[in-house]
Protein backbone atom coordinates (compact mmCIF):
# COMPACT_ATOMS: atom_id res chain seq x y z
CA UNK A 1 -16.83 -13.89 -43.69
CA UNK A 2 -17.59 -14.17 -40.30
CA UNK A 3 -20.40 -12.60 -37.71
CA UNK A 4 -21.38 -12.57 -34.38
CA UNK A 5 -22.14 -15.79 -34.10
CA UNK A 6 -19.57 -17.59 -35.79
CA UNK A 7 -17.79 -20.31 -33.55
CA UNK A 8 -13.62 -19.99 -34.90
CA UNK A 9 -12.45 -23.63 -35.50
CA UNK A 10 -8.75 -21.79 -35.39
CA UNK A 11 -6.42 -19.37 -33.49
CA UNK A 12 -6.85 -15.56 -33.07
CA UNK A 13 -3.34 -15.33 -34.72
CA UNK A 14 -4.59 -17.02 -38.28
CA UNK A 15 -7.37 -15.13 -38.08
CA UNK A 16 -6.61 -11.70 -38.06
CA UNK A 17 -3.69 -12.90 -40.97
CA UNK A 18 -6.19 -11.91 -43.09
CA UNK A 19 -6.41 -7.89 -43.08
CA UNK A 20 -10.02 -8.45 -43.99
CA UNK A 21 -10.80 -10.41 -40.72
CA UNK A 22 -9.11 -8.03 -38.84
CA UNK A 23 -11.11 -4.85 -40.09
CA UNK A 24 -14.71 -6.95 -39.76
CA UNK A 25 -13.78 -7.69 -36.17
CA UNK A 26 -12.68 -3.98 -35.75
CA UNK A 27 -16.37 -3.19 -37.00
CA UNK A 28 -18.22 -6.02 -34.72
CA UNK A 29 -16.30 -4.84 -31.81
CA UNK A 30 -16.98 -0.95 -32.55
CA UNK A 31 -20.88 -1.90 -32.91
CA UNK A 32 -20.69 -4.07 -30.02
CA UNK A 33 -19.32 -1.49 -27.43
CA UNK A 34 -21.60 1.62 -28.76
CA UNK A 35 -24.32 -1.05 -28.24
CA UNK A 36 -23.04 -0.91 -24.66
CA UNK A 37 -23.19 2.28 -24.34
CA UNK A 38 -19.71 2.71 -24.20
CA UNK A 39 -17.56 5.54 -25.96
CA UNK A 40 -15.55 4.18 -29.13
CA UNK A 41 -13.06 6.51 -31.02
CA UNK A 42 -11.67 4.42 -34.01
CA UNK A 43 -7.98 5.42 -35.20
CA UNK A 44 -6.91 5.52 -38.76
CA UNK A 45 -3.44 5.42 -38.10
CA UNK A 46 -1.36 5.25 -34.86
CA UNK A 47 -3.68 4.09 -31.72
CA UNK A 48 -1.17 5.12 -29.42
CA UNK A 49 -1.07 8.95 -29.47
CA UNK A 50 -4.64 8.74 -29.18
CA UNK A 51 -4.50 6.32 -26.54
CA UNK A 52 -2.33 8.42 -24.31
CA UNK A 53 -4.14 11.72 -25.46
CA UNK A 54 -7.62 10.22 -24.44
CA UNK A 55 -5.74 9.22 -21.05
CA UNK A 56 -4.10 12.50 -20.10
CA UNK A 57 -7.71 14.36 -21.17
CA UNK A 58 -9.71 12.23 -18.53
CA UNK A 59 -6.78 11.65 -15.86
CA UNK A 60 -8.36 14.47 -13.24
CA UNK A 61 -11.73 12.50 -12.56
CA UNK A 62 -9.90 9.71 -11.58
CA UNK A 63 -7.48 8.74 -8.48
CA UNK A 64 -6.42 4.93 -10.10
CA UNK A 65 -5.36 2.95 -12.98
CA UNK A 66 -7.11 0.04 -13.78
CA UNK A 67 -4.78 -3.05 -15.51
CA UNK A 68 -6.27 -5.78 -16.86
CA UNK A 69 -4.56 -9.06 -15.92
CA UNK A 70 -4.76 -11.96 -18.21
CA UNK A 71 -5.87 -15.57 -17.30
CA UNK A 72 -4.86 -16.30 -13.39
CA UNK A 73 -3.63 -12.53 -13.16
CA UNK A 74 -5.65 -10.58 -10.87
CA UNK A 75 -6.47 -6.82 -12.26
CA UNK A 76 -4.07 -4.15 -10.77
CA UNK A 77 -4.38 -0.89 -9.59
CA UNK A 78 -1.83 1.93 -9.70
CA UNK A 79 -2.38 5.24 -8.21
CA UNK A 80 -2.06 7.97 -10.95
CA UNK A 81 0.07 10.29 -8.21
CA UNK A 82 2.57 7.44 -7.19
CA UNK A 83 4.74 7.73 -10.57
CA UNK A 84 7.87 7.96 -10.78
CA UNK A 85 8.45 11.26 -11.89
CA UNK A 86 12.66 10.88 -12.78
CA UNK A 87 11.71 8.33 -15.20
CA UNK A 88 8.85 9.53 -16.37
CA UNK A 89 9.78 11.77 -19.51
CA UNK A 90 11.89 8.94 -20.46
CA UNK A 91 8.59 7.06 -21.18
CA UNK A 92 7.77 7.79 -24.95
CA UNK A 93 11.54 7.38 -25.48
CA UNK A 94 11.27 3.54 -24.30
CA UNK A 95 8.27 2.52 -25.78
CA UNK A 96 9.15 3.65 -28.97
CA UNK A 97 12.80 1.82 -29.07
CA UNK A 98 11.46 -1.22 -27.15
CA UNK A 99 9.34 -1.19 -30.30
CA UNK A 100 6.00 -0.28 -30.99
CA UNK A 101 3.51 -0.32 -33.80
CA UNK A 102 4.88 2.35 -35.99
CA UNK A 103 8.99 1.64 -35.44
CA UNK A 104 11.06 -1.30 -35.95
CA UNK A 105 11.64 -3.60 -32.84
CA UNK A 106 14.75 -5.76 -31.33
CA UNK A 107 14.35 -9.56 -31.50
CA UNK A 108 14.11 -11.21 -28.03
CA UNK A 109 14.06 -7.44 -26.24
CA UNK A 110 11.20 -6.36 -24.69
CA UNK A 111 10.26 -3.30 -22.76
CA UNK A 112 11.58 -4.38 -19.37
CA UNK A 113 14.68 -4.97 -20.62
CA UNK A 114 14.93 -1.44 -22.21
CA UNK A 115 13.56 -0.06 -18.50
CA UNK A 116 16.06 -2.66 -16.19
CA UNK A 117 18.70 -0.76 -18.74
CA UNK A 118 17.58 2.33 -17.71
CA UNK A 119 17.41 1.87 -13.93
CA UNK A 120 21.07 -0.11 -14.26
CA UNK A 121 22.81 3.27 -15.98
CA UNK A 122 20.95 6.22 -15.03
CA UNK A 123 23.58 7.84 -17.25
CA UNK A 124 21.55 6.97 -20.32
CA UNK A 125 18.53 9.23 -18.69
CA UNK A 126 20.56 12.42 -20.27
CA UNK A 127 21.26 10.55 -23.69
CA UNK A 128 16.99 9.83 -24.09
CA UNK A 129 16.67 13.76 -23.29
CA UNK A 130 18.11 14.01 -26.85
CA UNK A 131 15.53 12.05 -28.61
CA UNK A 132 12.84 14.88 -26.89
CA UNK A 133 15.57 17.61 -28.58
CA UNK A 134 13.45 19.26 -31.15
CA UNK A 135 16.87 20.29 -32.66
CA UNK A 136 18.95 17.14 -32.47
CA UNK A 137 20.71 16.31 -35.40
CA UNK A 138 20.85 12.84 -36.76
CA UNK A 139 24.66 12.29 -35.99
CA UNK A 140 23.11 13.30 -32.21
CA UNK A 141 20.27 10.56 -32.47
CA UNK A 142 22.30 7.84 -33.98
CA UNK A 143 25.28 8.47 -31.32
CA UNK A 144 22.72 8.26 -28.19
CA UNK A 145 20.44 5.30 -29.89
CA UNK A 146 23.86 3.44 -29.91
CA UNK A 147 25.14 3.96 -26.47
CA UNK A 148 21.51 2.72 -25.33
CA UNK A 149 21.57 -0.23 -27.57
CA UNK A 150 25.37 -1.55 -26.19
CA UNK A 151 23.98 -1.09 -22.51
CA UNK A 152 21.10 -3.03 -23.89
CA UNK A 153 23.39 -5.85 -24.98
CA UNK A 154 25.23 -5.86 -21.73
CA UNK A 155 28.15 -3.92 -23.20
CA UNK A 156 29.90 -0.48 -21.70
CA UNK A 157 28.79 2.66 -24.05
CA UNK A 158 32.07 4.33 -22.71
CA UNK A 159 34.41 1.98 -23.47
CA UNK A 160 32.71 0.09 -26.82
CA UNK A 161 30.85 0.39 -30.33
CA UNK A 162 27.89 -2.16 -31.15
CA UNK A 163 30.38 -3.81 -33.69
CA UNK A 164 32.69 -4.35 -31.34
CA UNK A 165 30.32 -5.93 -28.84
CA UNK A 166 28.17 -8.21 -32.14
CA UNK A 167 31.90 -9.25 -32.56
CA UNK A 168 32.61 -10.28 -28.96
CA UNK A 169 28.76 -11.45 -28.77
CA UNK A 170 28.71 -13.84 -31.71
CA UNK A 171 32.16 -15.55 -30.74
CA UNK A 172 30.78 -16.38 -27.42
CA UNK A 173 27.64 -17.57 -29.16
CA UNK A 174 29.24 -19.97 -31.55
CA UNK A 175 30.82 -21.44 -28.90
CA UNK A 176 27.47 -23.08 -27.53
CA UNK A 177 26.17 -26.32 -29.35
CA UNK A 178 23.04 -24.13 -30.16
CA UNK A 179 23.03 -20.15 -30.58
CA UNK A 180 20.40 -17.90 -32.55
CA UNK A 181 21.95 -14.81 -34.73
CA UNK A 182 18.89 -13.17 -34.35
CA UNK A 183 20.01 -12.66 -30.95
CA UNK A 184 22.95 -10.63 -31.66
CA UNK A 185 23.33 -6.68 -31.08
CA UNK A 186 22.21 -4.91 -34.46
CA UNK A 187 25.48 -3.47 -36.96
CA UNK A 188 25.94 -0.23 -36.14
CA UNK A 189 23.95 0.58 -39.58
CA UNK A 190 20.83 -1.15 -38.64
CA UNK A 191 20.77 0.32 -35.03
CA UNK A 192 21.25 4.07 -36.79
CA UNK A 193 18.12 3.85 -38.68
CA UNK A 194 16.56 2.17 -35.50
CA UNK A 195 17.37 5.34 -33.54
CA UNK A 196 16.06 7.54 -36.37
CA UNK A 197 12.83 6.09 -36.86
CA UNK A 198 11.92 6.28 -33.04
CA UNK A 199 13.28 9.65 -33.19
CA UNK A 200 10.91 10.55 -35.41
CA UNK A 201 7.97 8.75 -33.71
CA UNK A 202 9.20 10.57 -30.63
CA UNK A 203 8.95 14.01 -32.37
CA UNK A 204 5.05 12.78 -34.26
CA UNK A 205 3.97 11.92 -30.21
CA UNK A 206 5.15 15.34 -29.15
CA UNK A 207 3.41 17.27 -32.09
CA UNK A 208 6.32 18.38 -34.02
CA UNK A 209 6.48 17.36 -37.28
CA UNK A 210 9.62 15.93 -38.91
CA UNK A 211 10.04 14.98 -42.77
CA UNK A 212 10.12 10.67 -42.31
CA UNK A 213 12.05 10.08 -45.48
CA UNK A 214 15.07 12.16 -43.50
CA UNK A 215 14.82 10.00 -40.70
CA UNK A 216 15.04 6.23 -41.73
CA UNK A 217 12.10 5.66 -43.58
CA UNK A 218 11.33 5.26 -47.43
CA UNK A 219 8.48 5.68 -49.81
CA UNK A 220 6.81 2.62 -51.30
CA UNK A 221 3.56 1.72 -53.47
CA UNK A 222 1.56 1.02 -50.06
CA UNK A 223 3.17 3.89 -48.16
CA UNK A 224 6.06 4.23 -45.86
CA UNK A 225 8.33 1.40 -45.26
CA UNK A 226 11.44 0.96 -43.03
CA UNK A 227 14.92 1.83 -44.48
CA UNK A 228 17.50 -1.63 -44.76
CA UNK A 229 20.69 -1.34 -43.43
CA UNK A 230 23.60 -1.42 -46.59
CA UNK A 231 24.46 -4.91 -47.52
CA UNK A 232 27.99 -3.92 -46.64
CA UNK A 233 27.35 -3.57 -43.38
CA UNK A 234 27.28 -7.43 -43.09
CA UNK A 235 30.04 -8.49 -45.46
CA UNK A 236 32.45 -8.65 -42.23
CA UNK A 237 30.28 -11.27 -40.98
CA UNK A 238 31.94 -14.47 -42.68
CA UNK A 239 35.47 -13.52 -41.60
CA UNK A 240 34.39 -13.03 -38.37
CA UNK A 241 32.52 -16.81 -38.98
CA UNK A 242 36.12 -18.15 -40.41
CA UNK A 243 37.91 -17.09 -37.43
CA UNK A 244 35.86 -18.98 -35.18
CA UNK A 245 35.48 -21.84 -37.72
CA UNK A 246 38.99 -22.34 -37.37
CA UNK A 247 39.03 -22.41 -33.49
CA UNK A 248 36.08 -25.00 -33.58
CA UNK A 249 38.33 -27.62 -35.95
CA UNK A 250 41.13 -27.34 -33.96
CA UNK A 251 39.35 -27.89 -30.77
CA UNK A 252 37.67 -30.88 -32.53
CA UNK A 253 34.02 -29.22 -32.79
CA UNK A 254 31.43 -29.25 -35.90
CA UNK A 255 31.47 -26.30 -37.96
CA UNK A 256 29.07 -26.46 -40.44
CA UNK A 257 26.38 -24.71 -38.28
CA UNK A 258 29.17 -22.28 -37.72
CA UNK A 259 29.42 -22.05 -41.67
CA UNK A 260 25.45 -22.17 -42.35
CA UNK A 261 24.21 -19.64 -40.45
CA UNK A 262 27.11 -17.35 -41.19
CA UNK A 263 26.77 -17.97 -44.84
CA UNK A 264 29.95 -19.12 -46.31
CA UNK A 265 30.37 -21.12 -49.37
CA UNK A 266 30.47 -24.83 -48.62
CA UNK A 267 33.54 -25.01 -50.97
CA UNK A 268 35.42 -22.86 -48.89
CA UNK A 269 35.02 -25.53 -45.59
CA UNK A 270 38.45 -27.70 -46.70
CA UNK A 271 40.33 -24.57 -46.80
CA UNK A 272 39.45 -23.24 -43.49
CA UNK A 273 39.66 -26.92 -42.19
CA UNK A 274 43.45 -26.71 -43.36
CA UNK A 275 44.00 -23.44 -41.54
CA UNK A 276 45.13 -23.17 -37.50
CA UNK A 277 45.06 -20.23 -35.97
């Protein structure tokens, strides 16, 4: 246990590991700022509709916005007239599928991706409107979170699916010496429940309520818990590995990473070794 005075002989990161740490901070911060004087409102749940509630109640009596920098960054200041207005309603639409505390998140994508994507194919400005559709259905939500997600990936929503573009995606990877999977576009199963569960934040943020266990989440012993894409959805993988195994022998390349990180037998290496394409 830890107080006030306690000099950490470790990182902030193995610190708040432990849930416990992270509430007795929570509680020396709290006392800290009242001390201060300052106003502390202490979420239970989701810190970001409050957040942005507390924000919108206070906006009037001010003219600015005040970011923090970090380190060598100077502080900025935005005028809270100068928004842009077009993109504006998109806003709760990106941060929730760039990922935010209470969805699922893309590895290696962060928000300015998300809003480059958005400024590259204004198009995708009408598919977001659906996410703000308190009537969308889920073959509506899953539809428009896909198109986003192959723009994402640098793919064409109008002329490709996401498996066709993880397909195209991972035989360019395996090409390089060195490639991470994690990297690759979502199945089109993953990226579904992905678009359902920041539909559903989307919906919570505007203050309509939506049942969560419809809309890619599932009910565990210590509450809600994200919905996992079928196994099926990945058994084309290891063909798709084979293919390209067979193109790296011939062209006198290793495969095993090929074969490790796609998850094919071992055994099954002299056979595709024997194969040409």
């Amino acid at each position: 246990m830890f107080h006030e005075e306690t000099v950490l002989q470790y990182t902030k990161e193995k610190l708040f590991a432990n849930e416990c740490n992270k509430k007795r901070f929570i509680e020396l911060l709290k006392k800290a700022l009242q001390k201060a004087n300052i106003c502390v409102q202490q979420v239970v749940e989701d810190a970001d509709l409050t957040i942005v509630n507390t924000a919108i109640s206070v906006a009037p009596q001010y003219d600015y916005v005040r970011v923090c920098g970090r380190g060598k960054t100077p502080d900025s200041y935005y005028s809270t007239t100068s928004f842009n207005h077009k993109f504006s309603n998109e806003l709760l639409f990106n941060h929730a599928i760039s990922g935010c505390d209470t969805t699922s998140a893309l590895f290696g994508q962060g928000k300015n991706k998300f809003i480059s994507s958005f400024l590259k194919h204004e198009e995708l400005l009408n598919t977001a409107a659906t996410f703000l559709n308190l009537q969308a259905t889920t073959e509506q939500v899953t539809e428009a979170g896909e198109n986003v997600l192959v723009a994402l990936y640098g793919g064409d929503p109008a002329t490709q699916s996401l498996d066709e573009l993880r397909y195209h995606s991972f035989v360019k990877a395996a090409a390089k010496t060195k490639f991470n999977l994690a990297r690759l576009p979502p199945t089109t199963d993953a990226a579904q429940l992905h678009a359902m569960r920041n539909y559903h934040q989307v919906q919570t943020w505007l203050g309509n309520e939506k049942d969560p266990l419809k809309w890619g989440w599932m009910h565990t012993p210590s509450g809600l818990f994200p919905k996992k894409a079928p196994e099926s959805s990945f058994n084309a993988f290891p063909v798709l590995a084979k293919k390209v195994a067979r193109m790296h022998v011939d062209a006198g390349k290793q495969v095993c990473i090929v074969l490790y990180y796609a998850n094919i037998e071992l055994d099954s290496l002299a056979k595709i070794q024997c194969q040409s394409f």
